[in-house]
C-alpha atoms as a PDB file:
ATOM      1  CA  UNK A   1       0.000   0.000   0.000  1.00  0.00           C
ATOM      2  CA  UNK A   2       1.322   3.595  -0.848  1.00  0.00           C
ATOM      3  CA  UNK A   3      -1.441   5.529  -0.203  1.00  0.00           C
ATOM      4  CA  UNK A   4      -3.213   6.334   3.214  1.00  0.00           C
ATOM      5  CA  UNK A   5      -6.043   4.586   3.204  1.00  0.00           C
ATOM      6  CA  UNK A   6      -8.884   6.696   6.262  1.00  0.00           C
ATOM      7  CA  UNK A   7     -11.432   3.223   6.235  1.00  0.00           C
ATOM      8  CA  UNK A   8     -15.229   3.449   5.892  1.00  0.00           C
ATOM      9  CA  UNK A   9     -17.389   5.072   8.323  1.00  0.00           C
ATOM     10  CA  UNK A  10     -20.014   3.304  10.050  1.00  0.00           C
ATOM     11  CA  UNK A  11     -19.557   0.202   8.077  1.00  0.00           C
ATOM     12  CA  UNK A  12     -22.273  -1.924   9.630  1.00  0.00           C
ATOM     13  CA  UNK A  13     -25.086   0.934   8.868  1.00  0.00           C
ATOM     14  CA  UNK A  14     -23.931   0.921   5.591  1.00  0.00           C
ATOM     15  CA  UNK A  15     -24.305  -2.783   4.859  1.00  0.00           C
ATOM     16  CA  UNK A  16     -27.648  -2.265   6.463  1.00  0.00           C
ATOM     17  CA  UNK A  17     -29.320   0.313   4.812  1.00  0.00           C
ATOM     18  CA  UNK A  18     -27.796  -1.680   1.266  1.00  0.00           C
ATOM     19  CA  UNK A  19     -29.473  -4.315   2.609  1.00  0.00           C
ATOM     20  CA  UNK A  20     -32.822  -2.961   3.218  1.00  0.00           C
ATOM     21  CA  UNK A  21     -32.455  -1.309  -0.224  1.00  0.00           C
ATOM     22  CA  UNK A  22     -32.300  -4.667  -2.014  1.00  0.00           C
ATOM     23  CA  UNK A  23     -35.584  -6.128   0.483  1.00  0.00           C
ATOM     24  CA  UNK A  24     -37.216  -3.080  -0.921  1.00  0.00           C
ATOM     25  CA  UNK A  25     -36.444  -3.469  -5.062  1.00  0.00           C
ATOM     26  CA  UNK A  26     -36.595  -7.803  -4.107  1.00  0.00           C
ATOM     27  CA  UNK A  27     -39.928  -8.065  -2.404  1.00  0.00           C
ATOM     28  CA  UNK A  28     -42.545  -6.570  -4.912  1.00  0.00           C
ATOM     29  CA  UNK A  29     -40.989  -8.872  -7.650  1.00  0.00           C
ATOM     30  CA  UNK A  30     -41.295 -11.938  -6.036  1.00  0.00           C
ATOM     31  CA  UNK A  31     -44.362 -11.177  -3.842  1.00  0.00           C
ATOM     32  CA  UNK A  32     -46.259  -8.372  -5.461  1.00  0.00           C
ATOM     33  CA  UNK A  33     -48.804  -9.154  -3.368  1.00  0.00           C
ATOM     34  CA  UNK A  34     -49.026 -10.141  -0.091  1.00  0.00           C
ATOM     35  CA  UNK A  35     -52.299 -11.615   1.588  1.00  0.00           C
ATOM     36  CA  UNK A  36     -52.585 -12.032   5.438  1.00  0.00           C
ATOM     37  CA  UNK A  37     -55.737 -12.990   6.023  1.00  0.00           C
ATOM     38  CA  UNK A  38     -58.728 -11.077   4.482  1.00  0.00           C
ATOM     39  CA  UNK A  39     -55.787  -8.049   4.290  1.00  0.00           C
ATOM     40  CA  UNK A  40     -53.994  -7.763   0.725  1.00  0.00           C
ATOM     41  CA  UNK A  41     -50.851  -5.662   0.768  1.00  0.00           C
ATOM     42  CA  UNK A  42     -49.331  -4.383  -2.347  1.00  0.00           C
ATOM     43  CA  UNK A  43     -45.749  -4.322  -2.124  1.00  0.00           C
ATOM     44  CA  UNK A  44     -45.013  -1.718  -4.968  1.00  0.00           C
ATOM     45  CA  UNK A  45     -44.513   1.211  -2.433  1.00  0.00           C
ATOM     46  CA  UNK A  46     -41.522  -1.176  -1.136  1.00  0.00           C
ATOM     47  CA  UNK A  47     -40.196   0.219  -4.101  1.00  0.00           C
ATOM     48  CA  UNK A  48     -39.428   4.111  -2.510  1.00  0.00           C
ATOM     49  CA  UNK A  49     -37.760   2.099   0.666  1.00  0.00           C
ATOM     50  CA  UNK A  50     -35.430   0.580  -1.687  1.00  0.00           C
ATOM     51  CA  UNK A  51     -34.352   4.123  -3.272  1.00  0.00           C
ATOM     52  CA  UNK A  52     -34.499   6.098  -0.206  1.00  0.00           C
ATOM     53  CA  UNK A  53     -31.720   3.365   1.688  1.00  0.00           C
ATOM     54  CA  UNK A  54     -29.790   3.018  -1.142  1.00  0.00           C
ATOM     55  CA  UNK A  55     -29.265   6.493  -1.867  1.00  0.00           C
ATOM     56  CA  UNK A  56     -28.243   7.250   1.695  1.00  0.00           C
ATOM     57  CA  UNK A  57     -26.063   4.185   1.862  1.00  0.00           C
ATOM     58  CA  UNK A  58     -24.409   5.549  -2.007  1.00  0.00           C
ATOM     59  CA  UNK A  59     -23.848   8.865   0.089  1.00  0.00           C
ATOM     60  CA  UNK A  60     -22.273   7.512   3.461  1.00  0.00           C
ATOM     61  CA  UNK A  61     -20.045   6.081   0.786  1.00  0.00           C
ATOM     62  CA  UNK A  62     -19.093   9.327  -0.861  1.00  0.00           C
ATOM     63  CA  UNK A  63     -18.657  10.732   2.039  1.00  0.00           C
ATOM     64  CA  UNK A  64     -15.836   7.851   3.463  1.00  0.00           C
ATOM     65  CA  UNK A  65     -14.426   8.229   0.554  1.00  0.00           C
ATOM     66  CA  UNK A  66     -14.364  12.019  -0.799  1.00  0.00           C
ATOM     67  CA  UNK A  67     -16.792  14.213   1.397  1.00  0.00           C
ATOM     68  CA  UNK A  68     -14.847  13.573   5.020  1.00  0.00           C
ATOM     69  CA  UNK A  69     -11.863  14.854   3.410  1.00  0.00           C
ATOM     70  CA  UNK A  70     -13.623  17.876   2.290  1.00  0.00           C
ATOM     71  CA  UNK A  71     -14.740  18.228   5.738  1.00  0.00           C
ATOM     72  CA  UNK A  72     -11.734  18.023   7.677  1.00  0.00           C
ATOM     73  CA  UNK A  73     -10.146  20.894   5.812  1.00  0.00           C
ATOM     74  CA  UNK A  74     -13.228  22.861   6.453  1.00  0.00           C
ATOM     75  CA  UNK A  75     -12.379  21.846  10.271  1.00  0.00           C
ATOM     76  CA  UNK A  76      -8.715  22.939  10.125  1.00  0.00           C
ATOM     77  CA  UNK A  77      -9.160  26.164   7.798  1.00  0.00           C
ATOM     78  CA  UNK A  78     -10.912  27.254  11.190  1.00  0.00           C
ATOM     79  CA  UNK A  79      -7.039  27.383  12.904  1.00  0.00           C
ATOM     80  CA  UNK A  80      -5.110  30.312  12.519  1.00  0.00           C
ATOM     81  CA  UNK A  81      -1.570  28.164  12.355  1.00  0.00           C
ATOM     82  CA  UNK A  82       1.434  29.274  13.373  1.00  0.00           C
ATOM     83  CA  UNK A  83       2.905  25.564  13.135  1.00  0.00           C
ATOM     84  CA  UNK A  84       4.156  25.363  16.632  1.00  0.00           C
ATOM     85  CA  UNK A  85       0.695  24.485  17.996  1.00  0.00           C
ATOM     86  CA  UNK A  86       0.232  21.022  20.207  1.00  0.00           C
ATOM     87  CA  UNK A  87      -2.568  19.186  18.861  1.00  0.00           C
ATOM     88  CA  UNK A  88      -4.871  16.609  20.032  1.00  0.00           C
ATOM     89  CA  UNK A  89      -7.549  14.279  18.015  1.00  0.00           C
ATOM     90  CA  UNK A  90     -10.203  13.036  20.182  1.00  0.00           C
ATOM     91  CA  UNK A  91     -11.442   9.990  18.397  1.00  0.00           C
ATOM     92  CA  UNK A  92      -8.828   9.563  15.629  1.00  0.00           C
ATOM     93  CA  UNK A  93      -9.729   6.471  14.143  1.00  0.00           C
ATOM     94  CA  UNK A  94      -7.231   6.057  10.711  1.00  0.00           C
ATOM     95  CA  UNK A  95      -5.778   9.410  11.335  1.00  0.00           C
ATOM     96  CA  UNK A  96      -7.625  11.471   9.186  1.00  0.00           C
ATOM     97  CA  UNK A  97      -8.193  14.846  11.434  1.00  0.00           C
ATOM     98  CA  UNK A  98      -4.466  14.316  13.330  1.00  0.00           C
ATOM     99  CA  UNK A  99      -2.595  14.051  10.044  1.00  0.00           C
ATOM    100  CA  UNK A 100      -4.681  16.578   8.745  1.00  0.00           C
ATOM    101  CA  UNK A 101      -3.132  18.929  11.308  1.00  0.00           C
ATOM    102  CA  UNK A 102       0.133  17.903  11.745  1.00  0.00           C
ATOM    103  CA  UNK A 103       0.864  18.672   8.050  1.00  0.00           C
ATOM    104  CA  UNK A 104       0.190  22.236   9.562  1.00  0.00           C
ATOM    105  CA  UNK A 105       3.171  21.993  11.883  1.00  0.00           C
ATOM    106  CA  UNK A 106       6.399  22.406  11.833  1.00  0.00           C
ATOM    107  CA  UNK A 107       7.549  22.480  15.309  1.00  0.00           C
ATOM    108  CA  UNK A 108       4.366  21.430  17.148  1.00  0.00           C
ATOM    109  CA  UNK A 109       2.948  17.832  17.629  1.00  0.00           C
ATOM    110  CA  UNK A 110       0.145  16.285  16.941  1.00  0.00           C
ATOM    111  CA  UNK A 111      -1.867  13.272  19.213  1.00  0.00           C
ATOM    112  CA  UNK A 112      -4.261  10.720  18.324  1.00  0.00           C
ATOM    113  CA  UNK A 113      -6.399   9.022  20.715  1.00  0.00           C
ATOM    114  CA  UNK A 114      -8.872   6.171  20.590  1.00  0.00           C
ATOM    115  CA  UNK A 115     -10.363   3.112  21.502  1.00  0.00           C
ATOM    116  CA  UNK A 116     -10.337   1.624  18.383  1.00  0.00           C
ATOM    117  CA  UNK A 117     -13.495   0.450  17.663  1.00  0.00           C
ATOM    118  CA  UNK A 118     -14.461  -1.159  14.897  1.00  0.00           C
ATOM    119  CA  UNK A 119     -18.173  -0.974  14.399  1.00  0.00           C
ATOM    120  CA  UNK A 120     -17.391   3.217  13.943  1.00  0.00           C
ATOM    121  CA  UNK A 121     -14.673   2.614  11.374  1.00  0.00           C
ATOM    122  CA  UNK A 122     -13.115  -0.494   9.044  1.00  0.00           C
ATOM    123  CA  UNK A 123     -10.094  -1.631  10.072  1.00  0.00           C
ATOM    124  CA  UNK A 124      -9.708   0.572  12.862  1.00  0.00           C
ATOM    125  CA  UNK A 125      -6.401  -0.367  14.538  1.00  0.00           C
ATOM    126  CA  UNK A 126      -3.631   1.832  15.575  1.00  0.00           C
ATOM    127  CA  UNK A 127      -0.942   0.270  13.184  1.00  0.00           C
ATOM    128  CA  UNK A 128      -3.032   1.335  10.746  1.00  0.00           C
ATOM    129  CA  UNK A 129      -3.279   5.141  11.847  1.00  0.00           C
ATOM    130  CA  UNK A 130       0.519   4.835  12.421  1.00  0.00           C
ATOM    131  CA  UNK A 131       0.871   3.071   8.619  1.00  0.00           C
ATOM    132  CA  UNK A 132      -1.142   6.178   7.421  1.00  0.00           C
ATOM    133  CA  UNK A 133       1.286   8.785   8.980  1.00  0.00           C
ATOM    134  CA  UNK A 134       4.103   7.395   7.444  1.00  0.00           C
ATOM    135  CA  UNK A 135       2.978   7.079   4.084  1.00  0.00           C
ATOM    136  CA  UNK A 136       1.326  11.229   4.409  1.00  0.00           C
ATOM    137  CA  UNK A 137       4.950  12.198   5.267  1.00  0.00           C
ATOM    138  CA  UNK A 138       3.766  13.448   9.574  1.00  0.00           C
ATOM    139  CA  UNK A 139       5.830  10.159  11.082  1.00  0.00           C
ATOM    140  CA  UNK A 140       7.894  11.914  12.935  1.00  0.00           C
ATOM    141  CA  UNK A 141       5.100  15.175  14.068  1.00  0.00           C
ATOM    142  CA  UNK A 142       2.403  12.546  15.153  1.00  0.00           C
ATOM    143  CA  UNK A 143       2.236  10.221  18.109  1.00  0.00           C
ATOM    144  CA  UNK A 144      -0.899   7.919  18.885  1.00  0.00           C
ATOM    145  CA  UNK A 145      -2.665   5.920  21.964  1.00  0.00           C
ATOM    146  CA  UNK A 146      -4.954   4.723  23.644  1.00  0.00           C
ATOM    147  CA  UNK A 147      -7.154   6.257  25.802  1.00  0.00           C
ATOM    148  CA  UNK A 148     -10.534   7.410  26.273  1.00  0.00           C
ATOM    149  CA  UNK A 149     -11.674  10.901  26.053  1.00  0.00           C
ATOM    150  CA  UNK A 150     -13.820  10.666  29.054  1.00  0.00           C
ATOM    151  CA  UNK A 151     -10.702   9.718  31.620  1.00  0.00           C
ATOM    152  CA  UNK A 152      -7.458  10.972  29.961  1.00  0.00           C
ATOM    153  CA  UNK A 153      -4.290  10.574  31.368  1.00  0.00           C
ATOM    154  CA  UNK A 154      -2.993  14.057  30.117  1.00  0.00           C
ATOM    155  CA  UNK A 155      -1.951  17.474  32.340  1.00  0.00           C
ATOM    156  CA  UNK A 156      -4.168  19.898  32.479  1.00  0.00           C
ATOM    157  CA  UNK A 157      -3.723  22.985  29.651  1.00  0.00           C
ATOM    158  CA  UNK A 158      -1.639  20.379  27.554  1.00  0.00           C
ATOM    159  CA  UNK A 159      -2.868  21.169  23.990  1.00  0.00           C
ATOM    160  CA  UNK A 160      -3.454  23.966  22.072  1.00  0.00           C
ATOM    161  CA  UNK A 161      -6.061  22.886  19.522  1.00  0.00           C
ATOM    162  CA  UNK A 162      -8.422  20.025  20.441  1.00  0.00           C
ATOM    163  CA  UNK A 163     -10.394  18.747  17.208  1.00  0.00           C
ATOM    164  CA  UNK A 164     -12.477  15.750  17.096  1.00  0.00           C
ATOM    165  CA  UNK A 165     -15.104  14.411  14.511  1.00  0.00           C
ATOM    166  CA  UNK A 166     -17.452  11.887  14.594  1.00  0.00           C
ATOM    167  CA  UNK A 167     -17.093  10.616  18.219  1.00  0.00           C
ATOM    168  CA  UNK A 168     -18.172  12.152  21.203  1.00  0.00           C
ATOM    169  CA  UNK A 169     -21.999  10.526  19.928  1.00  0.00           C
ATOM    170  CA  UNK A 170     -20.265   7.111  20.428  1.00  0.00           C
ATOM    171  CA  UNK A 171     -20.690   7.602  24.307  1.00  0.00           C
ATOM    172  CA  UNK A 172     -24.337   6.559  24.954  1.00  0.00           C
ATOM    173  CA  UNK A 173     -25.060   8.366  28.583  1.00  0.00           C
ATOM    174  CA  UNK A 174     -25.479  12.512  28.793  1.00  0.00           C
ATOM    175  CA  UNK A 175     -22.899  11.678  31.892  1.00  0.00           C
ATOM    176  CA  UNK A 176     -20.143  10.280  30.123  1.00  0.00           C
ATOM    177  CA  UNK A 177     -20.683  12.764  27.506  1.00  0.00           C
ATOM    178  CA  UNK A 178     -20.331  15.656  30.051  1.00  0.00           C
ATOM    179  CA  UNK A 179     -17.157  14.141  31.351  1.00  0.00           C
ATOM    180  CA  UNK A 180     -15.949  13.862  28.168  1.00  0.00           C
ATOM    181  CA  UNK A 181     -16.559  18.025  27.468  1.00  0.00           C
ATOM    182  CA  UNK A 182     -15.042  18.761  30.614  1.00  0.00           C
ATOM    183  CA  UNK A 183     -12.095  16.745  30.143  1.00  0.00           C
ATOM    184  CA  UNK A 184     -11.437  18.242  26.493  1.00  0.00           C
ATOM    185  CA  UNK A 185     -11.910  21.959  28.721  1.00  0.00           C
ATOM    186  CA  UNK A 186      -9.443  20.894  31.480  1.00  0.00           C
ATOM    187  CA  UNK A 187      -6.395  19.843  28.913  1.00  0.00           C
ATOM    188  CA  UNK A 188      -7.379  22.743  26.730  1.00  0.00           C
ATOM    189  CA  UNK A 189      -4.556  25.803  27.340  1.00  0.00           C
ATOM    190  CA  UNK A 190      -6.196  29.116  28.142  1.00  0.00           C
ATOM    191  CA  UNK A 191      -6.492  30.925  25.097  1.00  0.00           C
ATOM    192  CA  UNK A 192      -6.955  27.176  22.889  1.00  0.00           C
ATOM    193  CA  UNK A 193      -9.592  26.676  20.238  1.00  0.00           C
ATOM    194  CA  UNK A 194     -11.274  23.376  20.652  1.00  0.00           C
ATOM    195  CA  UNK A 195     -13.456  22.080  17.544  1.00  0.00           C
ATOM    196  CA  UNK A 196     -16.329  19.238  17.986  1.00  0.00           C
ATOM    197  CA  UNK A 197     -17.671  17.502  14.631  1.00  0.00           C
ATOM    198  CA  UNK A 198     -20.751  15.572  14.761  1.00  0.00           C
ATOM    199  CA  UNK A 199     -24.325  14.970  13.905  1.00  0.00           C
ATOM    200  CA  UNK A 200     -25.686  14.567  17.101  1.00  0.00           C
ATOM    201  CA  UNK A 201     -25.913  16.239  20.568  1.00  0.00           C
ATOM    202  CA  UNK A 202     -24.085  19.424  19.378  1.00  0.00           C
ATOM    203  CA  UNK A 203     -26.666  21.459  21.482  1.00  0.00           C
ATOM    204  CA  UNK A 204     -25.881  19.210  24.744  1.00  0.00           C
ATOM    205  CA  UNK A 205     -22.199  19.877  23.640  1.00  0.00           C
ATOM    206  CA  UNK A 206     -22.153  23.537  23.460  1.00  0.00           C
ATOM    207  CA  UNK A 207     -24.449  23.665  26.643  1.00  0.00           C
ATOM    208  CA  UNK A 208     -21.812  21.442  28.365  1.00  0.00           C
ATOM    209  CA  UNK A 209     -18.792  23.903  27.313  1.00  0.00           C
ATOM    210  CA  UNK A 210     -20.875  27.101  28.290  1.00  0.00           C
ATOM    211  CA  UNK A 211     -21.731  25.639  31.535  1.00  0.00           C
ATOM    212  CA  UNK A 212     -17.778  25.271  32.273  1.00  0.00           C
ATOM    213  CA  UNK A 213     -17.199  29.182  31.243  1.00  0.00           C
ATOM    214  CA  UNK A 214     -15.722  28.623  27.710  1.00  0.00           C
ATOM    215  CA  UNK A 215     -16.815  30.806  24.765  1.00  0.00           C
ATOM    216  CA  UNK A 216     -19.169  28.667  21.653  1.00  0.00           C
ATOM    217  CA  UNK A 217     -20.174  29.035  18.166  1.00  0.00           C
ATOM    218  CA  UNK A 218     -22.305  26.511  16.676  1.00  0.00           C
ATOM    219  CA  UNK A 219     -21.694  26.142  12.734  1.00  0.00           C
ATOM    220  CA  UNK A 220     -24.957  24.771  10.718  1.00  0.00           C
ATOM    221  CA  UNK A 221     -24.477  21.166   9.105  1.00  0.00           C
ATOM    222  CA  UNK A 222     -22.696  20.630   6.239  1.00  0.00           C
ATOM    223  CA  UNK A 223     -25.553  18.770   3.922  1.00  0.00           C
ATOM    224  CA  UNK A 224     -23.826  19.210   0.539  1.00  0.00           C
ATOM    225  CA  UNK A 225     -20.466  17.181   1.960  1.00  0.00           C
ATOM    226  CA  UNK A 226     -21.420  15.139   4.698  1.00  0.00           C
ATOM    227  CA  UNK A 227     -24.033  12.494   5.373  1.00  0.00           C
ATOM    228  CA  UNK A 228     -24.965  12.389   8.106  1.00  0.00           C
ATOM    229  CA  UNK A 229     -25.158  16.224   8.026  1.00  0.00           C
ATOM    230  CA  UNK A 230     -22.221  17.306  10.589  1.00  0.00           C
ATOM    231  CA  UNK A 231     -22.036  20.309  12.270  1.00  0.00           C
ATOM    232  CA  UNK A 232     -19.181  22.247  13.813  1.00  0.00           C
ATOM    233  CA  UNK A 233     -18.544  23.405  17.268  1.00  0.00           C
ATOM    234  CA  UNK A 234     -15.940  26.071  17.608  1.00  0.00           C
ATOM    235  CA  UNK A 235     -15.098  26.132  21.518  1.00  0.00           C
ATOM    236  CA  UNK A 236     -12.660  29.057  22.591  1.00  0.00           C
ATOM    237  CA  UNK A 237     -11.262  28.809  26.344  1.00  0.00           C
END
């Protein structure tokens, strides 16, 4: 392989919703009509189900492939770099937000974190994030592990820029999610721009970071690029 390769998003919905499009285009040809009891059922409208899945599954697709690319340089072109900035990606998956930004740096470092799991990304594994930096050129301005946003392990006011993308949604409980804000806060310097990406909770996000004293701007979704629409979270501290 010589060329990063950033995975699929969400694989499993994606093989679902393909697979609901082909029950929907499969089940008025075989059983245009189905009788259950003195109740007939035409099947044709099955028809719409099948087009409506597999057009969203067709654009999670474009957007693993083209649109999240797209998006993270709308993320980044929110930075104003001087390239000596410490960085941290909450949630890095393959890379794709921490290489992003350490391509920005020249003296600064960027961090991955994660927990690596694989239901939120294909082969989402840490030698593969580490493969990826190599072959962008950011070996030696990147470092990765593993740990989880809610409980890290860093100092307080250790980063300058915290991004992340797709991944504070992946904690289920408004708790955890609260932790999670607060922890992003605490190793945020004073002065630090923090940026959240997601299509979910970004109200509970920003309420979570106002509540704590830092300064919010909530960005409308992207719906031309990304699917799910994703908004943006600028956090100042």
């Amino acid at each position: 392989m010589n060329k990063a390769n950033y995975g699929i998003d969400a694989p499993g919905v994606i093989r679902n919703l393909f697979l609901a499009s082909a029950v929907g285009f499969i089940v008025p040809i075989i059983f245009p009509l189905i009788r259950i009891g003195p109740v007939n059922i035409d099947t044709s409208g099955f028809i719409w189900m099948g087009i409506a899945c597999g057009a969203m599954g067709v654009w999670m697709l474009l957007y693993s492939k083209y649109g999240k690319l797209l998006h993270r340089n709308r993320i980044l072109n929110l930075i104003e770099w001087k390239g000596s900035e410490r960085v941290l990606d909450v949630g890095t998956g393959r890379g794709l937000l921490m290489i992003g930004a350490a391509k920005k740096l020249t003296t600064g470092m960027a961090t991955g974190i994660d927990i690596w799991n694989a239901e939120d990304l294909t082969q989402n594994k840490m030698e593969n994030t580490l493969s990826n930096a190599q072959l962008e050129g950011v070996g030696d301005r990147v470092e990765v592990k593993n740990e989880n946003v809610i409980e890290m392990k860093f100092p307080d006011n250790s980063f300058d820029v915290v991004i992340s993308n797709l991944c504070l949604h992946n904690i289920y409980n408004i708790a955890d999610r609260k932790k999670a804000c607060a922890e992003i806060a605490r190793v945020l310097v004073t002065g630090g721009t923090a940026i959240i990406s997601d299509y979910k909770h970004m109200k509970e996000y920003r309420k979570n970071f106002d509540q704590l004293g830092l300064q919010t701007k909530l960005q409308p979704p992207s719906y031309l690029t990304t699917f799910p629409p994703l908004g943006i979270l600028v956090v100042k501290k």
